[in-house]
N, C-alpha and C. Protein backbone atom coordinates (compact mmCIF):
# COMPACT_ATOMS: atom_id res chain seq x y z
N UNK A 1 -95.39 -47.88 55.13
CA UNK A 1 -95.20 -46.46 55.28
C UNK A 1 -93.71 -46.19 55.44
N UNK A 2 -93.15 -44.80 54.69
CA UNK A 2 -91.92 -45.09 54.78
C UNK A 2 -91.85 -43.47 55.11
N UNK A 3 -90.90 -43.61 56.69
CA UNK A 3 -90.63 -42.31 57.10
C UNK A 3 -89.13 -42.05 56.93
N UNK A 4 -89.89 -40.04 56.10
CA UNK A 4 -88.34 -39.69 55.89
C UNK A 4 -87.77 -39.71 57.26
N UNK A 5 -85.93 -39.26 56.21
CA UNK A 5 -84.77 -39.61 57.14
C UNK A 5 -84.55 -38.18 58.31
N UNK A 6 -84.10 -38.49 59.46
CA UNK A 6 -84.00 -36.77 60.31
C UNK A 6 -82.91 -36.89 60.21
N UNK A 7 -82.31 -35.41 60.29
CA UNK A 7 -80.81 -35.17 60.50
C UNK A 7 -80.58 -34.08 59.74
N UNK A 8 -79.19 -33.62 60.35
CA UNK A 8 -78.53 -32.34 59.69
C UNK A 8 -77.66 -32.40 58.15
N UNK A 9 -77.95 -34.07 58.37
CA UNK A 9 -77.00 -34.69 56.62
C UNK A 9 -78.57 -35.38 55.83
N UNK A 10 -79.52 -34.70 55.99
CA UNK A 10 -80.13 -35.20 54.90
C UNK A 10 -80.00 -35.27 53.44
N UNK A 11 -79.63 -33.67 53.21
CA UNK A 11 -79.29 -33.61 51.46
C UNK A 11 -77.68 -34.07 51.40
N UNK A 12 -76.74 -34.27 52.28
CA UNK A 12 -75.21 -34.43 52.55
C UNK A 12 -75.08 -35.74 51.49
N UNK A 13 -74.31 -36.10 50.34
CA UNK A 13 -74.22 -37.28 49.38
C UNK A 13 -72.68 -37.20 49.18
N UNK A 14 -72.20 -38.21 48.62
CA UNK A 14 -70.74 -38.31 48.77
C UNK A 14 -70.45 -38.30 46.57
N UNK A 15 -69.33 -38.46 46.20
CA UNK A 15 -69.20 -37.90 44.71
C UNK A 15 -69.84 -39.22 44.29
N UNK A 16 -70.46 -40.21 44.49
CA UNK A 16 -71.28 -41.33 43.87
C UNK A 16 -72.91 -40.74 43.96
N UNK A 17 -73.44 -40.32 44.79
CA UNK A 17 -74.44 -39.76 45.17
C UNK A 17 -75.27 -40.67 45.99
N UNK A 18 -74.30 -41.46 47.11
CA UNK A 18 -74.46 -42.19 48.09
C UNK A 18 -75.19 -41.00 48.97
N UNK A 19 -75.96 -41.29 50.24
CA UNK A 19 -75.76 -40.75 51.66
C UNK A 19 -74.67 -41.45 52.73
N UNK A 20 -73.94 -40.21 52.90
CA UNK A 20 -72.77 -41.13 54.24
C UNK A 20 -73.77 -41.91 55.26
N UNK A 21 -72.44 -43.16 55.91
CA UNK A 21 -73.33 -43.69 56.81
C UNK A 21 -73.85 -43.01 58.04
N UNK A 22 -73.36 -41.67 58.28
CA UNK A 22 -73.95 -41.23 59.30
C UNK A 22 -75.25 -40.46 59.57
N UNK A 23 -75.79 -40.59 57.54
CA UNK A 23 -76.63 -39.60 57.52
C UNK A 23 -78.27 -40.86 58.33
N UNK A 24 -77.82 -41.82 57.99
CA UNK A 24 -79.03 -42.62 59.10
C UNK A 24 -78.83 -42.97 60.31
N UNK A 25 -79.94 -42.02 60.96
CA UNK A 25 -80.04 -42.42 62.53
C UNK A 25 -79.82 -43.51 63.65
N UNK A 26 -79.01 -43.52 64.20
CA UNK A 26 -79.13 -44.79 64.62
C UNK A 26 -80.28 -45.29 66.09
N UNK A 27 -81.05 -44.18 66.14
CA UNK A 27 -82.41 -44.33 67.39
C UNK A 27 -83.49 -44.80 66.76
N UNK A 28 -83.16 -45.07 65.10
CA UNK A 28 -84.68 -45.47 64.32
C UNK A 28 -84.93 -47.03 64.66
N UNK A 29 -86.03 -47.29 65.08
CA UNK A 29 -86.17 -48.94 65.18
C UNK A 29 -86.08 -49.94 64.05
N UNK A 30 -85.67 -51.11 64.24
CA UNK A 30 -85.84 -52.06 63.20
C UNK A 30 -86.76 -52.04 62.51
N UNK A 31 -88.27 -52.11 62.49
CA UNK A 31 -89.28 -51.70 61.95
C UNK A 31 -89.04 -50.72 60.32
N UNK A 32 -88.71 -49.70 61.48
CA UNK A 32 -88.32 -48.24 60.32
C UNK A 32 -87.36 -48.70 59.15
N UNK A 33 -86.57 -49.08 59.92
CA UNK A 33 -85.44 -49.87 59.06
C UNK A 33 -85.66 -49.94 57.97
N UNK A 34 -86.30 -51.50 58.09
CA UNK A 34 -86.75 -52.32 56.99
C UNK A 34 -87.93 -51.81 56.42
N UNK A 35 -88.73 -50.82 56.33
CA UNK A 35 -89.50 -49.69 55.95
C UNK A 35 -88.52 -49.62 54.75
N UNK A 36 -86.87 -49.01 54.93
CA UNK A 36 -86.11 -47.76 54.34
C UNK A 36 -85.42 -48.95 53.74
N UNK A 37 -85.59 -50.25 53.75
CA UNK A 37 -85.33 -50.91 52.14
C UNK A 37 -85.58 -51.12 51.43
N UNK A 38 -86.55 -50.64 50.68
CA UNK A 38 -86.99 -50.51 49.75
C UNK A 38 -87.16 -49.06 48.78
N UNK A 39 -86.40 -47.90 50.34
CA UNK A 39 -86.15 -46.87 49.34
C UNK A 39 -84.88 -46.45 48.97
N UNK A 40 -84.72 -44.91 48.74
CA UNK A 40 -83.32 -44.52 48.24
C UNK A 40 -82.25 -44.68 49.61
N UNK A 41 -82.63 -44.99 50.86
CA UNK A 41 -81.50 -45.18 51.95
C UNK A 41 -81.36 -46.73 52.33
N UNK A 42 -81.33 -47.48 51.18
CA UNK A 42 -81.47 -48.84 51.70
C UNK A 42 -79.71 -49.03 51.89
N UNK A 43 -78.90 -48.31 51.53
CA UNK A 43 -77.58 -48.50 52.25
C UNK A 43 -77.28 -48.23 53.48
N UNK A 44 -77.78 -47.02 54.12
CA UNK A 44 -77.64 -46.57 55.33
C UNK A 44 -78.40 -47.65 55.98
N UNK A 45 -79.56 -48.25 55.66
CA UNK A 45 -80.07 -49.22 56.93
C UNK A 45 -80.17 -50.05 56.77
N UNK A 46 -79.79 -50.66 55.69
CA UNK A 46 -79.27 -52.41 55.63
C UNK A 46 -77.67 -52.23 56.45
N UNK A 47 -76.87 -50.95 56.54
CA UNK A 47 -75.81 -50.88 57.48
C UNK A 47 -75.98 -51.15 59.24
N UNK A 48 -77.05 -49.96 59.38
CA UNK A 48 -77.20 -50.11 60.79
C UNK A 48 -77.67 -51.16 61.23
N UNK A 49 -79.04 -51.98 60.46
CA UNK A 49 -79.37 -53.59 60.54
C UNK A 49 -77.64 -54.45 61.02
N UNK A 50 -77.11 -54.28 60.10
CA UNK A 50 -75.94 -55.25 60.18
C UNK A 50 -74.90 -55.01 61.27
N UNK A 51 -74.89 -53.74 62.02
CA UNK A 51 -74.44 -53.31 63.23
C UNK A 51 -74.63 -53.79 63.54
N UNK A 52 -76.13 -53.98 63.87
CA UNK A 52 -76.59 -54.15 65.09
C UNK A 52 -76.91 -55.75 65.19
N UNK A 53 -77.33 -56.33 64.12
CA UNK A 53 -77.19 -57.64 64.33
C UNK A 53 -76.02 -58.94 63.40
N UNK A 54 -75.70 -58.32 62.55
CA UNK A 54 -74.34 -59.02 62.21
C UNK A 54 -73.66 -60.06 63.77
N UNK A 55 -73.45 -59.68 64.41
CA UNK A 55 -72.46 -60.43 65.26
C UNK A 55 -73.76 -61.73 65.49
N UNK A 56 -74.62 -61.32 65.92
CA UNK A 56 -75.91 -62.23 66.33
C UNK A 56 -75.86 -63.18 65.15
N UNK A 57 -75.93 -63.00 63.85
CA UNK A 57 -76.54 -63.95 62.82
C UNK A 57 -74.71 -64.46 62.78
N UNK A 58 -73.58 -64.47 62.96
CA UNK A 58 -72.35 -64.88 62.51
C UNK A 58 -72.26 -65.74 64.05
N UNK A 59 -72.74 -65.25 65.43
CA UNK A 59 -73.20 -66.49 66.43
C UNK A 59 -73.53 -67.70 66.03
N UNK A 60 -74.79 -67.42 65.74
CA UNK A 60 -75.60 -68.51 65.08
C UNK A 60 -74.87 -69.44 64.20
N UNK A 61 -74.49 -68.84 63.22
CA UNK A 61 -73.46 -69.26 62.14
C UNK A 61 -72.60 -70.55 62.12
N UNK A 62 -72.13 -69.59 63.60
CA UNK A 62 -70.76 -70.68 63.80
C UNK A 62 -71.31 -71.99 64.60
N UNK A 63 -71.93 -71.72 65.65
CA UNK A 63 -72.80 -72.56 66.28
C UNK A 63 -73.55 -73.66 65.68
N UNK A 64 -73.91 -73.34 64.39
CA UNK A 64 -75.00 -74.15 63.89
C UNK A 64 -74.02 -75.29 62.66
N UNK A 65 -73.38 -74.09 62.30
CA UNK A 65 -72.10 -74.58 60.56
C UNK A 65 -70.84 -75.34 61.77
N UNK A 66 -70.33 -74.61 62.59
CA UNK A 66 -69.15 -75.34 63.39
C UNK A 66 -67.62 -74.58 62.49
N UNK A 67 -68.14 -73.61 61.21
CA UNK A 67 -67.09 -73.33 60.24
C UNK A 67 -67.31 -71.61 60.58
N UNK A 68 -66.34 -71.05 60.69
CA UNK A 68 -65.69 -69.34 60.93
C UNK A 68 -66.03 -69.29 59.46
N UNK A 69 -65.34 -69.76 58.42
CA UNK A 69 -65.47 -69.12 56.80
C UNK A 69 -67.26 -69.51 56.35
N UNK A 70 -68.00 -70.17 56.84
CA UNK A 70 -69.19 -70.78 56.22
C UNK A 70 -69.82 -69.75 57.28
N UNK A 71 -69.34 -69.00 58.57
CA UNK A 71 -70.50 -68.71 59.15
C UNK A 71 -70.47 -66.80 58.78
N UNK A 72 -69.46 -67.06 58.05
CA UNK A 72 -68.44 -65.34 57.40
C UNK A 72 -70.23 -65.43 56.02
N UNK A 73 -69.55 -66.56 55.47
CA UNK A 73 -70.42 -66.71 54.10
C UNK A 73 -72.19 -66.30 54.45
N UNK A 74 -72.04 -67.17 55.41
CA UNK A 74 -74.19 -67.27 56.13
C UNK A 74 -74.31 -65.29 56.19
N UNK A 75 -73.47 -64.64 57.29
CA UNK A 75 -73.89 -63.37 57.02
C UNK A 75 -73.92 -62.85 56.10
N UNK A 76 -73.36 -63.05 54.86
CA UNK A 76 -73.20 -61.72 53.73
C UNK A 76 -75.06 -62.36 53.04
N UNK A 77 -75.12 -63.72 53.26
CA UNK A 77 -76.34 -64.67 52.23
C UNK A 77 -77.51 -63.68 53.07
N UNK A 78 -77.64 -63.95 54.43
CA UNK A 78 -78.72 -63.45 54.91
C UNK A 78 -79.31 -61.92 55.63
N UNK A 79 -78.01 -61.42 55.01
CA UNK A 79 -78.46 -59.82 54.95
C UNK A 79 -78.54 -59.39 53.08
N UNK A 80 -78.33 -60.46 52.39
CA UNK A 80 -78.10 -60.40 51.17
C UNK A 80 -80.27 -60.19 50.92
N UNK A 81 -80.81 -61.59 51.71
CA UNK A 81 -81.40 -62.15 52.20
C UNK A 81 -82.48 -61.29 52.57
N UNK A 82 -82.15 -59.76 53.72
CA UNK A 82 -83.28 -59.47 54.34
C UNK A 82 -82.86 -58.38 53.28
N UNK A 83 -82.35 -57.97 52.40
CA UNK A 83 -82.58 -56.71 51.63
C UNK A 83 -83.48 -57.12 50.46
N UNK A 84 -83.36 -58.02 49.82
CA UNK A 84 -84.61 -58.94 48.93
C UNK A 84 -85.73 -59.04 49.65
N UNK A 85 -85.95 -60.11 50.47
CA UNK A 85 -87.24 -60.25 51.20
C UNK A 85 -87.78 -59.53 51.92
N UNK A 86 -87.49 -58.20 52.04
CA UNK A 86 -87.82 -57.40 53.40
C UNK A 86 -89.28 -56.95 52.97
N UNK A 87 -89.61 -57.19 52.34
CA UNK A 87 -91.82 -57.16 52.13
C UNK A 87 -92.10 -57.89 52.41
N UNK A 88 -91.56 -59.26 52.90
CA UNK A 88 -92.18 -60.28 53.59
C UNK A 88 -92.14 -59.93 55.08
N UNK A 89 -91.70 -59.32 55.72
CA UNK A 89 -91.31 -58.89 56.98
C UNK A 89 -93.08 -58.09 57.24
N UNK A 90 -93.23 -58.73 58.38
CA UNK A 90 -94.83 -58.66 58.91
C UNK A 90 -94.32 -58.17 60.18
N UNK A 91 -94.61 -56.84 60.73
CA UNK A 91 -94.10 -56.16 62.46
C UNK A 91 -95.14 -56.82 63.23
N UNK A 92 -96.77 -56.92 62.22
CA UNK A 92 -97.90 -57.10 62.77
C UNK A 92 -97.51 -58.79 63.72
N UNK A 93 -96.91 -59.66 62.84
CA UNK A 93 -96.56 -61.35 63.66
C UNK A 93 -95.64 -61.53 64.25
N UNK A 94 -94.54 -60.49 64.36
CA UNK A 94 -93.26 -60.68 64.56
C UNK A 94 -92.48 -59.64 64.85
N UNK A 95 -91.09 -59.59 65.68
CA UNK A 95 -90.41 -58.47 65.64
C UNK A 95 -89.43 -58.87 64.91
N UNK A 96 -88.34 -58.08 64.44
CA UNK A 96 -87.53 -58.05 63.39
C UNK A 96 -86.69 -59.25 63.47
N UNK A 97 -86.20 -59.34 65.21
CA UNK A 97 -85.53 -59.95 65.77
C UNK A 97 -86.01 -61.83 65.42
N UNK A 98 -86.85 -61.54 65.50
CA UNK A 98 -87.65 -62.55 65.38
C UNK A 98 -87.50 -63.43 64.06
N UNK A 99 -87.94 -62.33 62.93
CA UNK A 99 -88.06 -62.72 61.11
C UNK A 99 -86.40 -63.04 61.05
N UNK A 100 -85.48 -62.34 61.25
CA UNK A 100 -84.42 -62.47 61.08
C UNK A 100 -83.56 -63.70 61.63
N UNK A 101 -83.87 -64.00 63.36
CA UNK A 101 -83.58 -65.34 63.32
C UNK A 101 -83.99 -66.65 62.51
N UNK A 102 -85.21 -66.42 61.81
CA UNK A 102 -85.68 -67.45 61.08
C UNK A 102 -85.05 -67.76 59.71
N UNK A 103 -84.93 -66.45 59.14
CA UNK A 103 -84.51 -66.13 58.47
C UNK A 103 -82.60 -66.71 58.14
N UNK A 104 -81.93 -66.55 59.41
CA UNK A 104 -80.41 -67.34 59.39
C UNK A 104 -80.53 -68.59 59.56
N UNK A 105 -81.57 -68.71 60.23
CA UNK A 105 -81.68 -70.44 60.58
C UNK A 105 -81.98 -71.64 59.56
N UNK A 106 -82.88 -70.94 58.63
CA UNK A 106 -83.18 -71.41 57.11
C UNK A 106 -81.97 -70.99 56.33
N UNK A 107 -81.63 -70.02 55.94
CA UNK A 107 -80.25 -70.61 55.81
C UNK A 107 -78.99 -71.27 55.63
N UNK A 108 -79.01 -70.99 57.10
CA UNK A 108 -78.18 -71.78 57.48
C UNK A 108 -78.37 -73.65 57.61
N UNK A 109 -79.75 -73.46 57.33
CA UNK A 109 -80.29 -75.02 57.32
C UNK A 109 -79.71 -75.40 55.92
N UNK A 110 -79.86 -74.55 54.60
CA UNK A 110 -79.72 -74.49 52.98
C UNK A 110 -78.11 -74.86 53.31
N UNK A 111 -76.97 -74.10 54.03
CA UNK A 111 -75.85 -74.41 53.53
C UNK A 111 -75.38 -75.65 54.00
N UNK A 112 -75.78 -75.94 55.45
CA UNK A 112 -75.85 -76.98 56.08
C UNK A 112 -75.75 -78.29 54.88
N UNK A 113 -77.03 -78.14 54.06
CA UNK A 113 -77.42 -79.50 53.51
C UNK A 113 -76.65 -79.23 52.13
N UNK A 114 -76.40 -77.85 51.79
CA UNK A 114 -75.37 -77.86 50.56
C UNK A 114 -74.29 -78.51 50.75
N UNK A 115 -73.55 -78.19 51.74
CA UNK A 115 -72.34 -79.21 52.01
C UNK A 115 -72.47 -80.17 52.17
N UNK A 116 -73.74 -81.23 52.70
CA UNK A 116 -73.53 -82.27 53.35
C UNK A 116 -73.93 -82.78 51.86
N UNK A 117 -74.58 -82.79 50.94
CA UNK A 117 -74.88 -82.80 49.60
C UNK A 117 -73.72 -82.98 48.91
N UNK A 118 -72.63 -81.91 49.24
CA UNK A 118 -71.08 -82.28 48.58
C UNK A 118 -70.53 -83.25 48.56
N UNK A 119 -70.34 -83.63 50.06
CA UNK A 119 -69.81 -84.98 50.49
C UNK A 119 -69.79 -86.09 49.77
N UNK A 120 -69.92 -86.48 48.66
CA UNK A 120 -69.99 -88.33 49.02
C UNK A 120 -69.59 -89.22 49.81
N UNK A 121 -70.50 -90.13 49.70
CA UNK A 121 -70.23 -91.38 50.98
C UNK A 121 -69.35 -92.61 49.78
N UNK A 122 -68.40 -92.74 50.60
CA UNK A 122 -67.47 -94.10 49.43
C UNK A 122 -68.03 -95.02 50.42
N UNK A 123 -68.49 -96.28 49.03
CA UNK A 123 -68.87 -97.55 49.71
C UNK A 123 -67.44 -98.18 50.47
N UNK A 124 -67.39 -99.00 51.71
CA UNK A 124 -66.04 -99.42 52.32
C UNK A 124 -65.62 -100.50 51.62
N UNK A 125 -66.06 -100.98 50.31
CA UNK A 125 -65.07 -102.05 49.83
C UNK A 125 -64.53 -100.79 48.64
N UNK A 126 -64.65 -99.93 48.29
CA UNK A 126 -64.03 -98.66 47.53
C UNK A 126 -62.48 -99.40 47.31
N UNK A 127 -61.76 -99.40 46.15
CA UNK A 127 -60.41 -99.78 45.80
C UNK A 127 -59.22 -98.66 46.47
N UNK A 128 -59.89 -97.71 46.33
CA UNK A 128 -59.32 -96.05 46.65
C UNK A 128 -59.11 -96.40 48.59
N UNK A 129 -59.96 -96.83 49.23
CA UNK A 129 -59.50 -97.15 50.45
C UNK A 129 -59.18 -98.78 50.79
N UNK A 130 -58.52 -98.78 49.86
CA UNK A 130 -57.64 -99.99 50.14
C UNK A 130 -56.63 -99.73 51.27
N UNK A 131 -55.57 -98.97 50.63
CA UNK A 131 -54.61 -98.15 50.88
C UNK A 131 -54.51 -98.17 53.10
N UNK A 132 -55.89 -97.46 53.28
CA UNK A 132 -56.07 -96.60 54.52
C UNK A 132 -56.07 -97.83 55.82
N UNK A 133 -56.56 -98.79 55.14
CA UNK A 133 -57.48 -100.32 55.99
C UNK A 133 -56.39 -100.52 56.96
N UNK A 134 -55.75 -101.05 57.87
CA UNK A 134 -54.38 -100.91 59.02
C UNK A 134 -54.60 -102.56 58.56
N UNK A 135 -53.03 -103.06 58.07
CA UNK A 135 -52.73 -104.60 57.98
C UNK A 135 -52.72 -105.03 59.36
N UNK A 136 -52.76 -106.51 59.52
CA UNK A 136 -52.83 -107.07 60.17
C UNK A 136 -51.15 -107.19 60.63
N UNK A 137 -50.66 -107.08 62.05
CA UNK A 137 -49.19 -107.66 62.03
C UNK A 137 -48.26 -108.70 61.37
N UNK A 138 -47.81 -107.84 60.58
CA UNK A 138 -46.59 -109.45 60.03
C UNK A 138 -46.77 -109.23 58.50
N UNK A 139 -48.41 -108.53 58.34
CA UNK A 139 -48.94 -108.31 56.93
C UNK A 139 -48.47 -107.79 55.88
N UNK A 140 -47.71 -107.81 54.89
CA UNK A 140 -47.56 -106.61 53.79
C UNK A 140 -48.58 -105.40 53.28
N UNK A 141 -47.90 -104.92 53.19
CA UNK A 141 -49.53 -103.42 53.20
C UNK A 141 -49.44 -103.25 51.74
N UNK A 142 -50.48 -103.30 50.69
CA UNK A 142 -50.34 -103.05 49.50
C UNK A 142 -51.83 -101.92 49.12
N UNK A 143 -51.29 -101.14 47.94
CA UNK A 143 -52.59 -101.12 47.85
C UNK A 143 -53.49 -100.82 45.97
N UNK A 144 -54.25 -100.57 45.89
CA UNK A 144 -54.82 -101.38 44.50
C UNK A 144 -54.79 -99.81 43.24
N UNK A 145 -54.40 -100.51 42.25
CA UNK A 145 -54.38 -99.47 40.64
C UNK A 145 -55.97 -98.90 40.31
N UNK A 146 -56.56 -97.95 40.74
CA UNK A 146 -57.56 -97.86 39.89
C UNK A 146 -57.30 -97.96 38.35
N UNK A 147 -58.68 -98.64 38.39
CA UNK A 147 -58.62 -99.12 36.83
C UNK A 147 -58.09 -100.17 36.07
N UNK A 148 -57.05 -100.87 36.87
CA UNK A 148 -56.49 -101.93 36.38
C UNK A 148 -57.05 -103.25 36.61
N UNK A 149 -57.00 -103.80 35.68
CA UNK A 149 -57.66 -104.98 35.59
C UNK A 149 -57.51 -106.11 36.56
N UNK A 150 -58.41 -106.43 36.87
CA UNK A 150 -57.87 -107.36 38.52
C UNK A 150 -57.12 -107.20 39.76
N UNK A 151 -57.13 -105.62 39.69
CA UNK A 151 -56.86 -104.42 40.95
C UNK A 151 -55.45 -104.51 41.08
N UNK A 152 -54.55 -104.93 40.39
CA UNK A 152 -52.81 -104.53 40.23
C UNK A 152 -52.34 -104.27 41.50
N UNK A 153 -52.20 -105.04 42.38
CA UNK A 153 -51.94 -104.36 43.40
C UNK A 153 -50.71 -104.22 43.61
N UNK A 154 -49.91 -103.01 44.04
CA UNK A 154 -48.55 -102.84 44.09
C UNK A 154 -47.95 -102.78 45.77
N UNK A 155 -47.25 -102.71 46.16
CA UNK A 155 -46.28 -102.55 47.44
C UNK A 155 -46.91 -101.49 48.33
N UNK A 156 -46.89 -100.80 49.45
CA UNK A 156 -47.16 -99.54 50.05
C UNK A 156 -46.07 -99.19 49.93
N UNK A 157 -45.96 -98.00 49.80
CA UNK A 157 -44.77 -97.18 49.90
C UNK A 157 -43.89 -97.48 51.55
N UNK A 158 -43.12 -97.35 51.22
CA UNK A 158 -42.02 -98.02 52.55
C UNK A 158 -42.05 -99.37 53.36
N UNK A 159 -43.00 -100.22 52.58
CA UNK A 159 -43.26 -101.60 53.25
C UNK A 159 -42.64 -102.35 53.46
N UNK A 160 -41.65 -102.39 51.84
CA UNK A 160 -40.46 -102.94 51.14
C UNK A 160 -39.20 -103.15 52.60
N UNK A 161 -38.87 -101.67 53.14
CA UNK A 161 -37.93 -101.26 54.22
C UNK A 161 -38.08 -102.40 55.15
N UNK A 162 -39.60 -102.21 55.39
CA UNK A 162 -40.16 -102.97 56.89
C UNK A 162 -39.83 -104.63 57.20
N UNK A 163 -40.64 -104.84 55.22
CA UNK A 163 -40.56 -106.18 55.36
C UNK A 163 -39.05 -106.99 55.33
N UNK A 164 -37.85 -106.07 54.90
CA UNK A 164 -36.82 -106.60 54.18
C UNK A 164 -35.55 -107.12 55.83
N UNK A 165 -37.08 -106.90 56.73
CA UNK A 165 -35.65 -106.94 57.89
C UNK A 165 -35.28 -108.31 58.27
């Protein structure tokens, strides 16, 4: 059920034929809300949604990611998120508060494993961390050519200095 909007800016539209953000109430409950995304004010209350809980889901965010820019990214995904899915939103099992934490937490579970997915793991005999391994005292530090045949191994940079004393 989708209840019209109250106010003195109901017909009020800006030269796009937006409603300003003030023309939605801000005493309407979450419920109503997400009712009004799926109609012509789904800007005005996918706004006040994000008032009101933006800081909450960018909490989470950071808490869960440990990253300010990944937990920037999680809010835009999961209000991206409740404006798509918002027919899945059941008041009857849940309060908004409720769908919506689940909702960042999955998520935030997706980017979680996107990144960790990025990562590769280098095996530790890797030629590439030759280089990093700490010589033994007294040792020359060299480290190996990718690609070259029987690992070319050349000097470390400034070893030459060390060893020449």
């Amino acid at each position: 059920m989708v209840i019209p909007a109250v106010g003195a800016h109901d017909g009020a539209r800006d030269r796009a034929g937006r409603r300003p953000r003030s023309a939605m109430p801000q005493g309407l409950s979450d419920e109503q809300l997400v009712n009004r995304l799926a109609g012509p004010e789904v800007e005005a209350a996918i706004s006040v949604l994000y008032d009101r809980y933006g800081r909450t889901v960018f909490g989470v965010g950071l808490k869960f990611l440990g990253d300010r820019s990944l937990a920037e990214d999680l809010v835009q995904e999961v209000f991206l998120k409740v404006w798509r899915s918002s027919h899945t939103f059941d008041a009857s099992r849940s309060s908004f508060s409720t769908w919506l934490y689940r909702v960042t937490r999955s998520a935030a579970s997706d980017m979680h494993r996107k990144r960790a997915r990025n990562v590769r793991q280098m095996p530790d005999g890797d030629p590439h961390f030759a280089a990093l391994r700490d010589a033994a005292p007294g040792r020359r530090r060299s480290w190996t050519t990718p690609g070259c045949p029987g690992g070319c191994r050349r000097p470390w940079k400034g070893s030459a200095r060390r060893t020449a004393r």
